[in-house]
N, C-alpha and C. Protein backbone atom coordinates (compact mmCIF):
# COMPACT_ATOMS: atom_id res chain seq x y z
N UNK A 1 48.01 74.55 41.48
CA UNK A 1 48.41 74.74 42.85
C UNK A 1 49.85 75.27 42.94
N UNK A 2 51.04 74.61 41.99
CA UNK A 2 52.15 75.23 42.00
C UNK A 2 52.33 76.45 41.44
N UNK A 3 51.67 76.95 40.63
CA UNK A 3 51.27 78.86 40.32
C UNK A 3 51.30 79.27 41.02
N UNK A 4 50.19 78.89 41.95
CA UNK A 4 49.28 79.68 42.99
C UNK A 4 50.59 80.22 44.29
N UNK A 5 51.22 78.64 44.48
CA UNK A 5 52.80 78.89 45.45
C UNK A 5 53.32 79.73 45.17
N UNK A 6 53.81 79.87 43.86
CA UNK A 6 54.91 80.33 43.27
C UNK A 6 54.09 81.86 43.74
N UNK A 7 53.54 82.47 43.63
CA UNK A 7 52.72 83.73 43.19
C UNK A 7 52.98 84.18 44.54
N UNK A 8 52.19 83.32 45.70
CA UNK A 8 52.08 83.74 46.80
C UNK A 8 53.32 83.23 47.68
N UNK A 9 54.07 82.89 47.53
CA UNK A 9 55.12 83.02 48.08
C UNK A 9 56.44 84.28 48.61
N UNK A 10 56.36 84.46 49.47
CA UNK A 10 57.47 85.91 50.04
C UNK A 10 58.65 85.31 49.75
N UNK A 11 59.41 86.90 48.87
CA UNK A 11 60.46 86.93 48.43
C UNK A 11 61.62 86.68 49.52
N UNK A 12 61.16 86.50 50.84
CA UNK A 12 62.49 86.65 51.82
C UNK A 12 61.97 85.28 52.18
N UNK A 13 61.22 84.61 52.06
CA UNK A 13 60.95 82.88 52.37
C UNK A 13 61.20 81.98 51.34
N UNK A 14 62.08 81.83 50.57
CA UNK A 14 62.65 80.79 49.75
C UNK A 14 62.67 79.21 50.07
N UNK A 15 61.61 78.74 49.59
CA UNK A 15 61.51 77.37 49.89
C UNK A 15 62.61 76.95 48.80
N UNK A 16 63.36 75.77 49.27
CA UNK A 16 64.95 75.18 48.81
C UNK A 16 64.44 73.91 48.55
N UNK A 17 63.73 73.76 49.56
CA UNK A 17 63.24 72.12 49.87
C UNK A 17 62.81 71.69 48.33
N UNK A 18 63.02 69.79 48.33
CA UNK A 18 62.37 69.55 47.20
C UNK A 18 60.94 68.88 47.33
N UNK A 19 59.86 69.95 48.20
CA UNK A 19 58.54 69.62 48.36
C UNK A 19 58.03 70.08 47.17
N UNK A 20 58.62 71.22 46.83
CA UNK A 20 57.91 72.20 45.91
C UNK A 20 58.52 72.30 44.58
N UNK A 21 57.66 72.25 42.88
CA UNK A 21 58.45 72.21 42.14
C UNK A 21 59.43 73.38 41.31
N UNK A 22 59.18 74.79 42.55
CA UNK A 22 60.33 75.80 42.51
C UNK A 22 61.80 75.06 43.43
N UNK A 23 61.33 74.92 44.45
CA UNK A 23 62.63 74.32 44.94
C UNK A 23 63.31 73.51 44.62
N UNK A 24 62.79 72.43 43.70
CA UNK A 24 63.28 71.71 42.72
C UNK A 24 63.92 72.19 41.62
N UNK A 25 63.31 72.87 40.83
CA UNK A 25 63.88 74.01 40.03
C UNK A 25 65.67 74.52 40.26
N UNK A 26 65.31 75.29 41.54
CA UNK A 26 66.15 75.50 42.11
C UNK A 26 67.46 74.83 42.18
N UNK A 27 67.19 73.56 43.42
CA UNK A 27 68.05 72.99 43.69
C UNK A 27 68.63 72.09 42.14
N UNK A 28 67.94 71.92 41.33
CA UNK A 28 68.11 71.10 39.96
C UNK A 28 69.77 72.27 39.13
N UNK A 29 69.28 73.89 38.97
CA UNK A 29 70.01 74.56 38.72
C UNK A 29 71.26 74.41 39.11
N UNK A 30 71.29 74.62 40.59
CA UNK A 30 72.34 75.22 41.30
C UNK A 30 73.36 73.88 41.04
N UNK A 31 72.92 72.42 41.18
CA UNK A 31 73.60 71.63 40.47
C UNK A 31 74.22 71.08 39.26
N UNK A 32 73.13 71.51 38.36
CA UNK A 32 73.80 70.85 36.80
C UNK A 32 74.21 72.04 36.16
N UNK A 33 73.73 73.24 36.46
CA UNK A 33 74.06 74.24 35.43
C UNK A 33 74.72 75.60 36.23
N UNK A 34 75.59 75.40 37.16
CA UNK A 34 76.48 76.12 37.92
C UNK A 34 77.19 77.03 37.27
N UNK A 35 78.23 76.51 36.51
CA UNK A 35 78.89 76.85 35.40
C UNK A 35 78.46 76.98 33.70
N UNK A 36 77.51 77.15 33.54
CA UNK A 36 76.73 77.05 32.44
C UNK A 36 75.66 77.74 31.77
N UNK A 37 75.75 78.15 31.01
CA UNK A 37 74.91 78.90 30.12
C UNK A 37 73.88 77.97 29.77
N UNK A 38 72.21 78.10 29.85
CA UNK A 38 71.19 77.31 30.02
C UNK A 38 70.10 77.65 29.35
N UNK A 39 69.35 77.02 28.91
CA UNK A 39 67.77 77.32 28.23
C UNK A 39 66.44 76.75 29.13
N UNK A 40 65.48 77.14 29.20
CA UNK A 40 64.50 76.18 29.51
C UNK A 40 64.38 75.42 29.21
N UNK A 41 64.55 74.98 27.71
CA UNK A 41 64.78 73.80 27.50
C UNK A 41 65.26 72.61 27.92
N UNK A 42 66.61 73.02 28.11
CA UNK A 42 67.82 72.03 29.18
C UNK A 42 66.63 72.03 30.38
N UNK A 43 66.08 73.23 31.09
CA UNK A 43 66.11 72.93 32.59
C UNK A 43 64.76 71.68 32.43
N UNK A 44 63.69 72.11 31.79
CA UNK A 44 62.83 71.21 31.77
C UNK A 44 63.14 69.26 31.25
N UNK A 45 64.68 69.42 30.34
CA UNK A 45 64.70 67.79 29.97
C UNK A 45 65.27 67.39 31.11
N UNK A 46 66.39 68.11 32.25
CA UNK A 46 66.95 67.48 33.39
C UNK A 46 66.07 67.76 34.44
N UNK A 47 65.06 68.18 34.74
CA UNK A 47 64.24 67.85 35.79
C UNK A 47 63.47 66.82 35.12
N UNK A 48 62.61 66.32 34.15
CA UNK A 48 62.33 65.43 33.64
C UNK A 48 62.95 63.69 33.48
N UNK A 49 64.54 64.12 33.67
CA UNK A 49 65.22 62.99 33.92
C UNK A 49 65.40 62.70 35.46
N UNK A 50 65.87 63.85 36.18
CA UNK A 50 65.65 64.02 37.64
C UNK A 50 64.67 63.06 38.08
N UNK A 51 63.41 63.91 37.88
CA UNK A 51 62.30 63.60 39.08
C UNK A 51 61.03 62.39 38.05
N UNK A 52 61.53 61.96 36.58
CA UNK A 52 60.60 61.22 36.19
C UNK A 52 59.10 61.80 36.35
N UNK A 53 58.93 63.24 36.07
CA UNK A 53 57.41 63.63 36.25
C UNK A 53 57.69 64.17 35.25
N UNK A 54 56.56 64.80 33.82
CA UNK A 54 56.70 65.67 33.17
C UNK A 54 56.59 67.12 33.96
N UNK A 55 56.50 68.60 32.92
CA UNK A 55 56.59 69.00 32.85
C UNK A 55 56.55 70.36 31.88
N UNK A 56 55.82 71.11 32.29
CA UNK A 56 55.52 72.22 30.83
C UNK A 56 56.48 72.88 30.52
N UNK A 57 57.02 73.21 29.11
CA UNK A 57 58.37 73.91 29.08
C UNK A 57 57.55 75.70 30.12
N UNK A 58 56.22 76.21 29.73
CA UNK A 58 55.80 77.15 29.89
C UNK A 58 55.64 77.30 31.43
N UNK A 59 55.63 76.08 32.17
CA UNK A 59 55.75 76.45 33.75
C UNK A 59 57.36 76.55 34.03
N UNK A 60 57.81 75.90 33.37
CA UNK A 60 59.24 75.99 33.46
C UNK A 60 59.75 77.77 33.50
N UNK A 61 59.19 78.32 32.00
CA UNK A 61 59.25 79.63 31.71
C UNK A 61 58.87 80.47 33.20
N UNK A 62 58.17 80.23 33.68
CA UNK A 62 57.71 81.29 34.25
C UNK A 62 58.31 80.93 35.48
N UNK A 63 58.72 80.03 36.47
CA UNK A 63 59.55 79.87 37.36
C UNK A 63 60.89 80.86 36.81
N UNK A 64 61.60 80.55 35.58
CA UNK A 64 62.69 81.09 35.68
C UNK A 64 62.62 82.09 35.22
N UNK A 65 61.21 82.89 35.13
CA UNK A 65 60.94 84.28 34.91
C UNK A 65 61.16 84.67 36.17
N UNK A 66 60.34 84.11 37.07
CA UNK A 66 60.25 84.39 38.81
C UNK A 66 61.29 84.69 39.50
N UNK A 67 62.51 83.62 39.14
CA UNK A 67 63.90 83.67 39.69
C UNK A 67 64.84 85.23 38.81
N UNK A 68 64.05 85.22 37.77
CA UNK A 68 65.41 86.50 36.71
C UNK A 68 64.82 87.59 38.20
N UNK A 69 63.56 87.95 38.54
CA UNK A 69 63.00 88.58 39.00
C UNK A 69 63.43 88.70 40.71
N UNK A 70 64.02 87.30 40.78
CA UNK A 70 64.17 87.60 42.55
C UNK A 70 66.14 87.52 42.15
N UNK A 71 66.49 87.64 40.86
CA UNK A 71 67.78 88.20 40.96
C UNK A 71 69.08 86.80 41.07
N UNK A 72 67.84 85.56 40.77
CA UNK A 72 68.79 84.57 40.99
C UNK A 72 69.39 83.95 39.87
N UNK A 73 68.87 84.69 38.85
CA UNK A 73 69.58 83.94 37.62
C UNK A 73 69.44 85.15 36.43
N UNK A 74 70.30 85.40 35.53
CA UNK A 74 70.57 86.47 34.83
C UNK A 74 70.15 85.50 33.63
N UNK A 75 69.53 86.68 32.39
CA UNK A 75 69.07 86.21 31.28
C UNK A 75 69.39 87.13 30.34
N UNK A 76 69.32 86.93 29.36
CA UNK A 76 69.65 87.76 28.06
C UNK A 76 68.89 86.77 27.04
N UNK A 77 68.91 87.79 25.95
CA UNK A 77 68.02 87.19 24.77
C UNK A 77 68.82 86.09 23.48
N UNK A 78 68.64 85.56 23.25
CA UNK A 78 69.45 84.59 22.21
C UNK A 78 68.61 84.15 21.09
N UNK A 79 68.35 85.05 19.74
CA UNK A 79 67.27 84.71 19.00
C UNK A 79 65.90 84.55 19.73
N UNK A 80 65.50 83.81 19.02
CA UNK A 80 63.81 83.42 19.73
C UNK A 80 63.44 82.99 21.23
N UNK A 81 64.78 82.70 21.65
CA UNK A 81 64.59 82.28 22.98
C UNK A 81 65.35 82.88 24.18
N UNK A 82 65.81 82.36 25.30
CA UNK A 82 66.07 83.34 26.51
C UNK A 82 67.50 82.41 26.84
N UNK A 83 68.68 82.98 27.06
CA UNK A 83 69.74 82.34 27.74
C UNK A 83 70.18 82.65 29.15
N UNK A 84 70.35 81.88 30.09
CA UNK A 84 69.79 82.12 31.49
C UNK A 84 71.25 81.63 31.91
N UNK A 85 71.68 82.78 33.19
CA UNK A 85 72.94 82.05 33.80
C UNK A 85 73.47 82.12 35.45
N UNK A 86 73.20 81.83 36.14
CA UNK A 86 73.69 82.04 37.68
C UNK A 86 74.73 83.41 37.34
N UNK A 87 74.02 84.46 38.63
CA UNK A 87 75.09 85.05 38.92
C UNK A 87 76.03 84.90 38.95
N UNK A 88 76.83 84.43 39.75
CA UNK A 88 77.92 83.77 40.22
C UNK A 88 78.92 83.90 38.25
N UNK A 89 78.31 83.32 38.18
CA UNK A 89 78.98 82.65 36.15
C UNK A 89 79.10 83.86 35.19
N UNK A 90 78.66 84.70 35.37
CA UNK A 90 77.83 86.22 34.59
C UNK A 90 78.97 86.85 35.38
N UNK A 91 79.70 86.94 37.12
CA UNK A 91 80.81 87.82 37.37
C UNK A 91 82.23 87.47 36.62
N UNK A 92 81.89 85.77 36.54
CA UNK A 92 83.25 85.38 36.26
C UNK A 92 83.55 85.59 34.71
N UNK A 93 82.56 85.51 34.15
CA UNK A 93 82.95 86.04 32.28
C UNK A 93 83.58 87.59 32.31
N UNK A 94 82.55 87.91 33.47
CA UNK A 94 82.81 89.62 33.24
C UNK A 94 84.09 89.93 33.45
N UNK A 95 84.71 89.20 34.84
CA UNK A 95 85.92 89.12 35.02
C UNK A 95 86.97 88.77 34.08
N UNK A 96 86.54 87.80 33.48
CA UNK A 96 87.69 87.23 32.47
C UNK A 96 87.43 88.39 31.08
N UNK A 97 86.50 88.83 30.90
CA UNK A 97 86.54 90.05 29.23
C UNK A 97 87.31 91.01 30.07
N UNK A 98 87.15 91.15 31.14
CA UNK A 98 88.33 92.76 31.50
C UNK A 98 89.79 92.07 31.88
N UNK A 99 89.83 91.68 31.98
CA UNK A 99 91.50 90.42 31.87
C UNK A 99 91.77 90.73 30.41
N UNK A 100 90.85 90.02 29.31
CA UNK A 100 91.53 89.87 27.95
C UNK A 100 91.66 91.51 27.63
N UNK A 101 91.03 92.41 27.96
CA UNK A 101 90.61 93.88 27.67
C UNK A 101 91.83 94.24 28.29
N UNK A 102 92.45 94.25 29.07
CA UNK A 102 93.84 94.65 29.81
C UNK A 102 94.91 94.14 29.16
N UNK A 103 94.69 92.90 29.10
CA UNK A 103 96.07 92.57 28.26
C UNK A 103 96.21 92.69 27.05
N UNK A 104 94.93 93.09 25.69
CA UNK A 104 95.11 93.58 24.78
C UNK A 104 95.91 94.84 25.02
N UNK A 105 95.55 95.59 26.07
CA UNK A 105 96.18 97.08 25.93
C UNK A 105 97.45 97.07 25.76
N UNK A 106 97.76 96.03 26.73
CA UNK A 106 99.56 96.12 27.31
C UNK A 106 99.97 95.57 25.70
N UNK A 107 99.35 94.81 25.22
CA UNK A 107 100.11 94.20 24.18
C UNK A 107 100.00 95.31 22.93
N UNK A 108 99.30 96.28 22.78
CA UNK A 108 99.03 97.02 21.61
C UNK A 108 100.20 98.40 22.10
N UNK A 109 100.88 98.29 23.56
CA UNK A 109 101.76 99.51 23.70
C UNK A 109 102.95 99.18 22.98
């Protein structure tokens, strides 16, 4: 049934709420891993501690396939597995490598 949500759900109707176990997802993210570089792994053991329900790492996967897809969380590859990070966290690195990239220059004149 939570597939089926996830699937048929419109990209401009974002359920937040914690009826649903995307919005959970969600709201689980935006709290523990704000600042943080993340695996499915992590997300599935802290919703597991969260909400005391299990959980498939593979539904896990595909929610935060859903989200790379609606642009809410950036991923890159890390060996065998996927490293996942809020926008938000992905500007501020970027920000800080062109900081160190600037001040190498000044320092190499």
């Amino acid at each position: 049934m939570d597939m089926y949500e996830l699937l048929a759900q419109d990209d401009k109707e974002r359920t937040t709420d914690e009826e649903s176990v995307f919005g959970r997802i969600r709201i689980l993210i935006d709290e523990q891993f704000t600042f943080k570089k993340f695996t499915s792994d992590q997300v599935r053991d802290a919703f597991q501690d969260r909400y005391n329900q299990p959980i498939k790492l593979a539904e896990i996967s595909t929610y935060l396939a859903r989200m790379t897809d609606l642009q809410e969380v950036n991923r890159v590859r890390r060996g065998r597995k996927w490293l996942y990070t809020l926008p938000s966290l992905t500007a501020a690195s970027q920000a800080i490598d062109d900081r160190r990239a600037q001040f190498r220059r000044i320092i190499e004149r």
